[in-house]
Protein backbone atom coordinates (compact mmCIF):
# COMPACT_ATOMS: atom_id res chain seq x y z
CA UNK A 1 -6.68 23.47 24.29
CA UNK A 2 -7.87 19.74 23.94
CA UNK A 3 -8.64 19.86 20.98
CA UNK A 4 -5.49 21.98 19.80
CA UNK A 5 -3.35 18.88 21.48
CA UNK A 6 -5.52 16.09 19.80
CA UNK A 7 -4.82 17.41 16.39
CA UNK A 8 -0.92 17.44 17.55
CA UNK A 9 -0.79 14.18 18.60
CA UNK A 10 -2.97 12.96 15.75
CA UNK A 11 -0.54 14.05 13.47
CA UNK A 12 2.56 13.14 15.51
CA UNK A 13 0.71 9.80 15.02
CA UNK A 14 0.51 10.00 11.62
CA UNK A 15 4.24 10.63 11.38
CA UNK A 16 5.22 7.93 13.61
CA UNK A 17 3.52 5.35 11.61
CA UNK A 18 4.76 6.48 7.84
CA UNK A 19 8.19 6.04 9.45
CA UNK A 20 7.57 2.60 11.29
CA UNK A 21 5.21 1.09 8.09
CA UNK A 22 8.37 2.33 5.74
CA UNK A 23 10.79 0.34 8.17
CA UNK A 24 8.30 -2.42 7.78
CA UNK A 25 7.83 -2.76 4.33
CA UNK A 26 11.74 -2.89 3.72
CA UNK A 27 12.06 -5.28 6.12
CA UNK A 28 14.60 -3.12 8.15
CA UNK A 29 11.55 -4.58 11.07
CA UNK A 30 10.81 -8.51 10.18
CA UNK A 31 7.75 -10.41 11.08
CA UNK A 32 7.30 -11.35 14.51
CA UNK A 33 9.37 -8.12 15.70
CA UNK A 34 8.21 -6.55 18.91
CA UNK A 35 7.28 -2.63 18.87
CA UNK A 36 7.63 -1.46 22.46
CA UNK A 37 5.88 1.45 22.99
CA UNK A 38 9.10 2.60 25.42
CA UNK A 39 11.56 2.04 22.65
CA UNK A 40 9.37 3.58 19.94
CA UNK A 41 8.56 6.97 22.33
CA UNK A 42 12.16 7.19 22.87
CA UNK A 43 13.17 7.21 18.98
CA UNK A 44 10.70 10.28 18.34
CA UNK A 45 11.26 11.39 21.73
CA UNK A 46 7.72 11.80 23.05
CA UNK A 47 5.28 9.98 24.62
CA UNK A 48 3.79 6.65 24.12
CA UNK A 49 -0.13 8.18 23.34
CA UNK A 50 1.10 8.72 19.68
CA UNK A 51 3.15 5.91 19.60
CA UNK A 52 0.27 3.91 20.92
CA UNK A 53 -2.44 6.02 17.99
CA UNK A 54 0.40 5.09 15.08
CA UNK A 55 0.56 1.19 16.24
CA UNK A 56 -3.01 1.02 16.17
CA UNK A 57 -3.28 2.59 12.71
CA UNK A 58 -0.51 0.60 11.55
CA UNK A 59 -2.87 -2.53 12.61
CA UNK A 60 -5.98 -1.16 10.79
CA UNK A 61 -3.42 -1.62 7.76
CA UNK A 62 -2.89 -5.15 8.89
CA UNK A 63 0.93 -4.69 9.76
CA UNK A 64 0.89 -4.85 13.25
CA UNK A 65 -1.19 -7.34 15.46
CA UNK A 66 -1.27 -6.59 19.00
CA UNK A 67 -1.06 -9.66 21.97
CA UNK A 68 -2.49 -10.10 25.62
CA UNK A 69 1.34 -11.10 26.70
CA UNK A 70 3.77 -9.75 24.04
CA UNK A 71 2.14 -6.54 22.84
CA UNK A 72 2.70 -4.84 19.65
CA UNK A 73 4.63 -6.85 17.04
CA UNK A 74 4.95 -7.13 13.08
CA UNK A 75 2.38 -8.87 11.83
CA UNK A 76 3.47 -12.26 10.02
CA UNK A 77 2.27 -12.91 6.76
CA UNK A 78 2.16 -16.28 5.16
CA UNK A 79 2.36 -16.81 0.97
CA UNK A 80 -1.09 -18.29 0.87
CA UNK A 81 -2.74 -15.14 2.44
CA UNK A 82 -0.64 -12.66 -0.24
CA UNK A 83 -2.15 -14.59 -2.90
CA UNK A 84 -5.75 -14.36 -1.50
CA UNK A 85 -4.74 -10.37 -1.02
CA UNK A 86 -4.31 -10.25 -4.93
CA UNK A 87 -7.43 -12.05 -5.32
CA UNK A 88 -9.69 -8.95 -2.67
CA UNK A 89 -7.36 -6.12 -4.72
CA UNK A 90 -8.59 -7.38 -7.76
CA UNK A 91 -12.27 -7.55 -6.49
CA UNK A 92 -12.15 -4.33 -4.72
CA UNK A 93 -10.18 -2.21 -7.07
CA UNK A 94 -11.85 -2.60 -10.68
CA UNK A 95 -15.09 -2.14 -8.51
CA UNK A 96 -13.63 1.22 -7.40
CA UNK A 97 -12.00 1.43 -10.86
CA UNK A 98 -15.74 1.32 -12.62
CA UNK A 99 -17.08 3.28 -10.35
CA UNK A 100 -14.76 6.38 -10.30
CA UNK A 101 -14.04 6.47 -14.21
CA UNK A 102 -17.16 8.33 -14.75
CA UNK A 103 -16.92 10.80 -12.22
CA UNK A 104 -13.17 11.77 -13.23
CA UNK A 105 -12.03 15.31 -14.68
CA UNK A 106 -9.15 17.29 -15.41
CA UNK A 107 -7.86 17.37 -11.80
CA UNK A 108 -7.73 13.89 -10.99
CA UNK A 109 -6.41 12.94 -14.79
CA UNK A 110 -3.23 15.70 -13.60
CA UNK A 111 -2.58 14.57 -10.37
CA UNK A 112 -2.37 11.09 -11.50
CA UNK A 113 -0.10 11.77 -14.73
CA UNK A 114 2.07 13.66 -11.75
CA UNK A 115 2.72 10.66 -10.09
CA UNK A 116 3.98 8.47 -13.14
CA UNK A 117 6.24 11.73 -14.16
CA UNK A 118 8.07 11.07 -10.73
CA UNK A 119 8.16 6.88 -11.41
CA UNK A 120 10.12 8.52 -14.26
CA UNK A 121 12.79 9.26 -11.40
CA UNK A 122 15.22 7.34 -9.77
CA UNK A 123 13.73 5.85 -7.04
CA UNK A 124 14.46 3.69 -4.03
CA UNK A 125 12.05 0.56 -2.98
CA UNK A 126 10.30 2.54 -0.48
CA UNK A 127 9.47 5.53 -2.33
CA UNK A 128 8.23 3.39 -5.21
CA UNK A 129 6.14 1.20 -2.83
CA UNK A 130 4.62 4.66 -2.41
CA UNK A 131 4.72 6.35 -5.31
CA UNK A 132 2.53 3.11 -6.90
CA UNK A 133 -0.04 3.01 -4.23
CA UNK A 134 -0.35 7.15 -4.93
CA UNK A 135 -1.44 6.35 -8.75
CA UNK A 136 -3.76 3.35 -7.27
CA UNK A 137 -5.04 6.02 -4.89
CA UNK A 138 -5.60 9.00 -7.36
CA UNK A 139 -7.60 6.87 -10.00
CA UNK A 140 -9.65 5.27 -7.33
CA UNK A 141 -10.85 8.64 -5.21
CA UNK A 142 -13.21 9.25 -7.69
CA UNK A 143 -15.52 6.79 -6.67
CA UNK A 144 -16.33 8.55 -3.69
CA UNK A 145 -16.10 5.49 -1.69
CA UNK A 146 -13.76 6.64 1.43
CA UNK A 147 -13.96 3.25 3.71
CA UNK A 148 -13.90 0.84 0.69
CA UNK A 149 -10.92 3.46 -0.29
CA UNK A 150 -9.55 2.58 3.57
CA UNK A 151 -9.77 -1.28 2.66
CA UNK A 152 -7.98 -1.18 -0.45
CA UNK A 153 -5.33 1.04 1.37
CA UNK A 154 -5.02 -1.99 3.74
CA UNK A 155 -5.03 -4.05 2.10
CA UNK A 156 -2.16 -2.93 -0.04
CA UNK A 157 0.06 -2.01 2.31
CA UNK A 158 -0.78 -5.32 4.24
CA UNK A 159 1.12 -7.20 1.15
CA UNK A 160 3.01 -4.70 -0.35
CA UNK A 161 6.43 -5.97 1.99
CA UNK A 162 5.66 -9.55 0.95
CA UNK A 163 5.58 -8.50 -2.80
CA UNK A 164 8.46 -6.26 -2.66
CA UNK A 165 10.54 -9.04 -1.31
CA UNK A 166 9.95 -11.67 -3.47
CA UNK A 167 9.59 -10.52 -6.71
CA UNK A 168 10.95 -6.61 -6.96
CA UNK A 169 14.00 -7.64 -8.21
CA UNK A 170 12.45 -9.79 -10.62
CA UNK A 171 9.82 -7.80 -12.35
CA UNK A 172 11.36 -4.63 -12.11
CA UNK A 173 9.68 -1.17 -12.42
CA UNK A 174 9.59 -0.60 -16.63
CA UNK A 175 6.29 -2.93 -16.92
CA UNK A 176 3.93 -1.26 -14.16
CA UNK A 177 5.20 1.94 -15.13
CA UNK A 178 3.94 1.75 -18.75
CA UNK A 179 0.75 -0.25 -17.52
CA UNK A 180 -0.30 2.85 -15.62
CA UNK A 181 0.20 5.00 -18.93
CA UNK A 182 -1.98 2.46 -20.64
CA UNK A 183 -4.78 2.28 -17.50
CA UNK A 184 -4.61 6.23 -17.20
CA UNK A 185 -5.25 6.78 -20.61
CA UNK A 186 -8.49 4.61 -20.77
CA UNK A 187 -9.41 6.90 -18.01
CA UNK A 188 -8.96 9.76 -19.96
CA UNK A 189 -11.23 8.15 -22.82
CA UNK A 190 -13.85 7.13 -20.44
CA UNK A 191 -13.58 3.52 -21.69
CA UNK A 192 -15.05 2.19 -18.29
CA UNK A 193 -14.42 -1.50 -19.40
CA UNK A 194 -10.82 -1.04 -21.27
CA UNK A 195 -9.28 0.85 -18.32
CA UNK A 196 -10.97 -2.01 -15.93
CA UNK A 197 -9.77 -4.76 -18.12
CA UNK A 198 -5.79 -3.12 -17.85
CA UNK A 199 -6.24 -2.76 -14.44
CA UNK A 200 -7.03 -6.42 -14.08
CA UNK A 201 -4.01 -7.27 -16.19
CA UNK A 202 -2.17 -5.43 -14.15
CA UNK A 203 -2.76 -6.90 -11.11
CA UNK A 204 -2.79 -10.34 -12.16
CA UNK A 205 0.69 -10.14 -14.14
CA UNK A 206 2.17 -8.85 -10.17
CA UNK A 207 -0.07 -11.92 -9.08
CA UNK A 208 1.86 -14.32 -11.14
CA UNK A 209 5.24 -13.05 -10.62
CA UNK A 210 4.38 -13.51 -7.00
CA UNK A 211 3.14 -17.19 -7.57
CA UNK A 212 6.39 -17.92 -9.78
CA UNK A 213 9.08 -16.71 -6.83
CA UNK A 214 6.63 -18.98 -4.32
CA UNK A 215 7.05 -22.08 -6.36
CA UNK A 216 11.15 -21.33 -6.85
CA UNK A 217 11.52 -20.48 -3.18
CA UNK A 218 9.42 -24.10 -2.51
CA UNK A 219 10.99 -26.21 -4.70
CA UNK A 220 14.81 -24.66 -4.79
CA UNK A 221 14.54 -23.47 -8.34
């Protein structure tokens, strides 16, 4: 019986916090916000334990930070620290990159190709928020590395608002799109270091963009 409710509320949890991190990351709930538990159990009408579970996983992902006085709120995030973000993804990720290129086969080459079909789809800022971290995610779980896996999910997620705010307008969707064709097929060839070296492209071009709408915002340009 326990155990039967556990798994309920773990995945009530689970719920909760895909709808509150989606809220987040289009800025429907801006930094600083407060997240009371009361509030929250009364939207998905239950009780604050899962609310509590998805808040807490929400600040594993860096998106929530939790006070002595105010409680739960949305985590600020300051320019500086997205740049340093780009600076761990690019660190972490052609690590997991190198590692998992080796170990891939048909399966993982599918379900990856399956998410840039649906980028092929109309899609709104949320769902490509997600649908991009899902091709991140399917390239790197064959590295068998589940919490280095947990801190690139993080940290993603963690900066994914920031980025989506000041530069998705700008960059648009064409360019990553056709950089994951080019990163997925070095995967398929088993180039290690060509499918490493377009990841790092990859990530640096969104790094740049980033650094570009910084300097305009700054200096009124």
């Amino acid at each position: 019986m326990g155990s039967s409710s556990g798994k309920v509320s773990g995945t009530l949890a689970n719920t909760i916090s895909t709808e509150i991190r989606n809220d987040i990351l289009a800025g429907v709930l801006e930094s600083g916000e407060p997240l009371r538990q009361g509030a929250l159990a009364k939207r998905f009408n239950t009780s604050r334990v899962p609310v509590r579970e998805a808040l807490r996983q929400l600040e594993v992902e860096g998106l929530v930070t939790f006070h002595a006085l105010r409680g739960a709120v949305v985590s600020t995030i300051e320019p500086a620290d997205v740049l340093e973000m780009f600076d761990i993804r690019v660190a972490l990720e052609t690590y997991m990159l190198r590692l998992a290129v080796p170990n891939m086969i048909d399966q993982h080459f599918q379900d990856a190709q399956a998410v840039i079909d649906q980028e092929n789809v109309d899609k709104n800022a949320e769902e490509w928020d997600e649908l991009n971290w899902q091709f991140h995610y399917a390239i790197y779980l064959p590295a068998y590395r589940p919490k280095m896996l947990n801190l690139v999910k993080s940290n993603y997620f963690n900066s994914a608002r920031f980025v989506r705010m000041k530069i998705a307008q700008a960059t648009g969707r064409e360019k990553p799109h056709s950089e994951h064709i080019e990163i997925l097929e070095a995967c398929k060839q088993g180039d290690v270091e060509k499918a490493v070296s377009l990841l790092t492209t990859h990530l640096e071009h969104t790094k740049k963009s980033l650094e570009t709408a910084i300097y305009k915002e700054r200096t009124g340009g």
